[in-house]
Protein backbone atom coordinates (compact mmCIF):
# COMPACT_ATOMS: atom_id res chain seq x y z
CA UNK A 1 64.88 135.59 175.39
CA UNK A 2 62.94 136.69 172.38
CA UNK A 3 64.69 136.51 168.88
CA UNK A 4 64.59 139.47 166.89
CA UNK A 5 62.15 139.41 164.31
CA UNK A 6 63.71 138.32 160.65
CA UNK A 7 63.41 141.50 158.28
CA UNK A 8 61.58 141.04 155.11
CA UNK A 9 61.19 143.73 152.43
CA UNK A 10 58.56 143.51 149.47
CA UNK A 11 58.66 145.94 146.69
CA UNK A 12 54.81 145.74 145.12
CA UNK A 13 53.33 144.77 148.20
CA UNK A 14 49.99 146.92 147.73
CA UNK A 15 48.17 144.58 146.31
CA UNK A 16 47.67 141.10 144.56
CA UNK A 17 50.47 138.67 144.62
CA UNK A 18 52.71 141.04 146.59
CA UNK A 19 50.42 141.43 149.16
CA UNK A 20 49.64 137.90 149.51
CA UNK A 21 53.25 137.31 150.11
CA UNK A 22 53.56 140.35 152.96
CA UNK A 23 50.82 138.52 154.52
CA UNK A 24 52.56 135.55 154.16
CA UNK A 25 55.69 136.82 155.69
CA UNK A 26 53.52 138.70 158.29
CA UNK A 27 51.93 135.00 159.24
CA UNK A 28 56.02 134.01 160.17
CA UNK A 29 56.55 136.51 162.11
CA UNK A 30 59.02 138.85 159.82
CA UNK A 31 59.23 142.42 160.15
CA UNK A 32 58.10 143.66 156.99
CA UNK A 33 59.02 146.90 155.35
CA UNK A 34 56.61 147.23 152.65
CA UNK A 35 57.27 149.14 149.10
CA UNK A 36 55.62 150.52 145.99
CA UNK A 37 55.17 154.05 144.33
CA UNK A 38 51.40 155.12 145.62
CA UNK A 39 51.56 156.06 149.09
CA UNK A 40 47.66 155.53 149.69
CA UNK A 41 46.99 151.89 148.65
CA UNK A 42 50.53 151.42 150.60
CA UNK A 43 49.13 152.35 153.97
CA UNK A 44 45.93 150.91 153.03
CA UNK A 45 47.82 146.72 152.90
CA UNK A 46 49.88 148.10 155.87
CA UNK A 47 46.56 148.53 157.43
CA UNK A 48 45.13 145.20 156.40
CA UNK A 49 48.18 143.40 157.92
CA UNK A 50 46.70 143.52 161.71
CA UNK A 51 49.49 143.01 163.98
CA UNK A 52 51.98 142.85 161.97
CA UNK A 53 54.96 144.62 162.69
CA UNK A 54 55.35 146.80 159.54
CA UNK A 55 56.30 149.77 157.59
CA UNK A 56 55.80 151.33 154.40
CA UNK A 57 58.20 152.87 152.19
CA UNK A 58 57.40 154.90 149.13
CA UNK A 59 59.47 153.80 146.42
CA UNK A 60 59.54 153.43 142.22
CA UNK A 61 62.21 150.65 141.69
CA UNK A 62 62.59 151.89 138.45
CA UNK A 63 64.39 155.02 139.86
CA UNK A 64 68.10 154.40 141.38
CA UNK A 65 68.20 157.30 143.71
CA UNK A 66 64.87 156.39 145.14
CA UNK A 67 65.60 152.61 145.61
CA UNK A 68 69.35 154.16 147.11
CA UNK A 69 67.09 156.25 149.90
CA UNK A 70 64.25 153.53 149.95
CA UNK A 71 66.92 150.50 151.50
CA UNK A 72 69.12 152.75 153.78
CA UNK A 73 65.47 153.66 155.74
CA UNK A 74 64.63 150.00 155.33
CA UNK A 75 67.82 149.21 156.65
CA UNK A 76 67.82 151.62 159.30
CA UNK A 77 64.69 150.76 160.63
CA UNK A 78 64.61 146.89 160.26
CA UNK A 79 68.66 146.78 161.43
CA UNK A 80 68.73 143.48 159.23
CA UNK A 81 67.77 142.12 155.44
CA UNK A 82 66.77 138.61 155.38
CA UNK A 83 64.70 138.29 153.00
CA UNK A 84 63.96 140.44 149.83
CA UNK A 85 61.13 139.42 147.42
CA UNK A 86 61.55 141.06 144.54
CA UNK A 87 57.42 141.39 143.00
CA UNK A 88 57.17 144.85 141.57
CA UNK A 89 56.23 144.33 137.91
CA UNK A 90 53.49 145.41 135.35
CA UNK A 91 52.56 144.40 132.14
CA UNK A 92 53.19 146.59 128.90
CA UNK A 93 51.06 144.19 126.41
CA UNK A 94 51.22 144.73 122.64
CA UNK A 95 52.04 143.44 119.37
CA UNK A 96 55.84 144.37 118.57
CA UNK A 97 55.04 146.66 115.94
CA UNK A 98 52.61 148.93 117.69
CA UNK A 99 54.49 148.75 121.28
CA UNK A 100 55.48 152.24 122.08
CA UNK A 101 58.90 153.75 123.44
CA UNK A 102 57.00 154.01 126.64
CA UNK A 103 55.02 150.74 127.42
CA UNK A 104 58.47 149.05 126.33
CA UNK A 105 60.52 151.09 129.16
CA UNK A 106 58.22 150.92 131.37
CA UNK A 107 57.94 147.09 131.98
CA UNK A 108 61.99 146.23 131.38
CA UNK A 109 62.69 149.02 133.57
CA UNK A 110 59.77 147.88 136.56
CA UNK A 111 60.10 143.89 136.03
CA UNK A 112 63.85 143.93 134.97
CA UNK A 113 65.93 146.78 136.25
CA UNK A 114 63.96 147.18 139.09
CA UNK A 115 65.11 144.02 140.51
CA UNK A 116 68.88 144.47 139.99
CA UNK A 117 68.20 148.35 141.69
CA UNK A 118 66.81 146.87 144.92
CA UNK A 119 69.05 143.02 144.69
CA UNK A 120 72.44 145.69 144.19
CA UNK A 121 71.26 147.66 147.33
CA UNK A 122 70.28 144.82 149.86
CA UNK A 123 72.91 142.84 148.82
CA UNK A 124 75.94 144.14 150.52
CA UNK A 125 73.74 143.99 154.04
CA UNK A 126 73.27 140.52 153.72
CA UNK A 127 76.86 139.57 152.63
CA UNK A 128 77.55 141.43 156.00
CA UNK A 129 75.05 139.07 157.66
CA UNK A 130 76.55 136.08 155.97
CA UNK A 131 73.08 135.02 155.34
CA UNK A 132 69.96 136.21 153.01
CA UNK A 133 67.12 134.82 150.58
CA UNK A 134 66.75 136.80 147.47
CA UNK A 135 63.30 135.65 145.67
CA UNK A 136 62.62 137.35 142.39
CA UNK A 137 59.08 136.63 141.64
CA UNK A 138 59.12 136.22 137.30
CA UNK A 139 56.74 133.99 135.47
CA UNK A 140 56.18 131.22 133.21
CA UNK A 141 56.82 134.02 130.38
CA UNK A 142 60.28 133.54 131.05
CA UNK A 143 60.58 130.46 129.74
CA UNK A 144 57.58 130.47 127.08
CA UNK A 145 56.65 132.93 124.46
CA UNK A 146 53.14 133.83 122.90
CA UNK A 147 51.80 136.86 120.62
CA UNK A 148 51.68 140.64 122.15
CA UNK A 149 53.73 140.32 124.88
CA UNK A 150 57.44 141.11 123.52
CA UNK A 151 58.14 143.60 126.45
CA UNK A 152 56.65 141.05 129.00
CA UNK A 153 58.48 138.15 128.21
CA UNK A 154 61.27 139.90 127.34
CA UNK A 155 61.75 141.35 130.84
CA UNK A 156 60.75 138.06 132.50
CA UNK A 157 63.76 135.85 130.11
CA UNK A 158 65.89 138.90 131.41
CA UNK A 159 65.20 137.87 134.79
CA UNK A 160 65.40 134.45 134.66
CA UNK A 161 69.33 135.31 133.82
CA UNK A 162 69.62 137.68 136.22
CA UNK A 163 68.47 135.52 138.78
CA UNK A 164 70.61 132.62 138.14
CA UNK A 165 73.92 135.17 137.54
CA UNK A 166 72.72 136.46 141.09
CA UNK A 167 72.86 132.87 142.33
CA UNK A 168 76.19 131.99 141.09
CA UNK A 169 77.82 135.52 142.59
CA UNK A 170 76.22 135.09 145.92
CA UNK A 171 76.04 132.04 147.20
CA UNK A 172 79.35 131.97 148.55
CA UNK A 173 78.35 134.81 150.85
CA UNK A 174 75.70 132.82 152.19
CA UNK A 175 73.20 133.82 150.09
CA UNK A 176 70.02 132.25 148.28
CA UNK A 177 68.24 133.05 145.17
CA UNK A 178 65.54 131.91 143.68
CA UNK A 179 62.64 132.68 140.99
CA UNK A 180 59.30 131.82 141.19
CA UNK A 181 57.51 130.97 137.76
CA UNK A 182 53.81 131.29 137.88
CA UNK A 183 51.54 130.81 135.52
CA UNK A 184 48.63 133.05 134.88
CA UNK A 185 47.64 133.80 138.56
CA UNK A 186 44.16 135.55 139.34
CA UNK A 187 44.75 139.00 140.25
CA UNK A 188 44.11 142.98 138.49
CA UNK A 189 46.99 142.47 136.89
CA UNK A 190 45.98 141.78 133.34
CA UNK A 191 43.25 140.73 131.39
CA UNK A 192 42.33 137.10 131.25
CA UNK A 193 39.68 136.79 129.01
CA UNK A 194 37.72 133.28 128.76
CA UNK A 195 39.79 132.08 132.07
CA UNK A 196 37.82 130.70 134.52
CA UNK A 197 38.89 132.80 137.66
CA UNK A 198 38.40 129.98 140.50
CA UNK A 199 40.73 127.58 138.40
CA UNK A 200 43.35 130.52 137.70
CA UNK A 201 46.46 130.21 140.21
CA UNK A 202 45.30 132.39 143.71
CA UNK A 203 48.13 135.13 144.93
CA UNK A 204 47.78 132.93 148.07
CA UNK A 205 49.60 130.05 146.10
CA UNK A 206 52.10 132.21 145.43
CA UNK A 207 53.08 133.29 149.14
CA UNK A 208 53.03 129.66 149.96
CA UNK A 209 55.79 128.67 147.22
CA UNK A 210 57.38 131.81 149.23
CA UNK A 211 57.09 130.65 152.50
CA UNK A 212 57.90 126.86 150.80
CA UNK A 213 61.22 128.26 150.12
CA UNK A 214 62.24 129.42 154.06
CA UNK A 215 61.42 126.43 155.60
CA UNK A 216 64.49 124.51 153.62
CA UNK A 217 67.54 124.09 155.44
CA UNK A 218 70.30 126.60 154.63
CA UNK A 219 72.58 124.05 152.99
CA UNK A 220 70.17 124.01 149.67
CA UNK A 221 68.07 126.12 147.62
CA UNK A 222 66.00 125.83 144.92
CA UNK A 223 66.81 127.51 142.09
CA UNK A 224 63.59 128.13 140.48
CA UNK A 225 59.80 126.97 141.36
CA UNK A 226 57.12 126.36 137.98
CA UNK A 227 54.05 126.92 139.84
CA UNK A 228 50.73 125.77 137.42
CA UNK A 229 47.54 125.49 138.37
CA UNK A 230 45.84 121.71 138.77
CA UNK A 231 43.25 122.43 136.43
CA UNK A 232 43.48 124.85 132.91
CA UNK A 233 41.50 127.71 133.44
């Protein structure tokens, strides 16, 4: 008898690292319900994952009501949650004193509320389950600090708490989580001026650390990765 596939849902899986990690997910067989707010580039990775058993999902995490309505289709259609990888996040770059209301809500809201909107809603499927891997993917800017990026790293120290508070009230359900802390990692993201690009972290290294992380045994997790590239770009 066939198992039923493992469900896997990606917020910011159009493009870049999120994609990389659908792919990745795709590779191991998951059933992937795929997320972010344009519906075209959306359909457009969903069409890029050849067979691949997938679906997309229009969704801005930064809204509650649509994350609420996003997960109960998700959860509908995929019947399980296994594994959530929180990547939806943007940048909002800018020296403190000329950041706007706007850039500043926008990237705690995306990279910071965003993942305790979609962790909150998966959550009490997997405590059902007994079983779950919640990876939020944040970034060496959680732990470092460096001029015209207050709202970045702000959001990204945010979720390096979040993510270990999330640990601590989960894992006696059963439940993993984990960040992922990459460096500067070669994608549209943001600017990278004077980087070499082929020495710059690939979105593919990413999804590995991602896949990495499902291979270990249930009886351990790791509770965050530092992912660097060999060489500085």
């Amino acid at each position: 008898m066939t198992p039923e596939p493992r469900g896997a849902i990606v917020p910011g899986a159009s493009r870049g690292i999120g994609f990389a990690i659908a792919a990745e997910l795709a590779r191991r067989g998951h059933r992937l319900a795929l997320l972010a707010r344009r519906p075209q580039p959306l359909e457009e990775a969903a069409r890029h994952l050849a067979g691949a058993e997938a679906r997309t999902f229009v969704c801005d995490v930064r809204e509650a009501a649509q994350v609420k309505s996003a997960f109960e289709k998700v959860l509908g259609w995929a019947g399980r949650a296994d594994v959530l990888v929180n990547n939806a996040g943007i940048g909002g770059f800018g020296a403190i004193h000329e950041l706007s209301d706007e850039a500043w809500d926008d990237t705690l809201n995306t990279n910071l509320r965003g993942v305790f909107l979609c962790s909150r809603a998966v959550a009490p499927q997997m405590i059902r389950q007994r079983s779950g891997y919640i990876i939020n993917i944040s970034s060496l800017a959680g732990k470092n600090f460096f001029a015209g990026a207050a709202a970045y790293c702000a959001s990204k120290w945010g979720l390096m708490g979040l993510t270990k508070c999330m640990a601590e009230d989960l894992r006696g359900h059963g439940i993993r989580v984990t960040a992922i802390c990459p460096g500067s990692v070669h994608t549209e993201f943001s600017p990278h001026a004077g980087k070499d690009p082929k020495k710059m972290l690939q979105p593919e290294d990413v999804a590995r650390a991602v896949g990495w992380l499902l291979e270990q045994s249930p009886t351990s997790f790791a509770s965050e990765i530092d992912l660097r590239p060999t060489q500085k770009p």
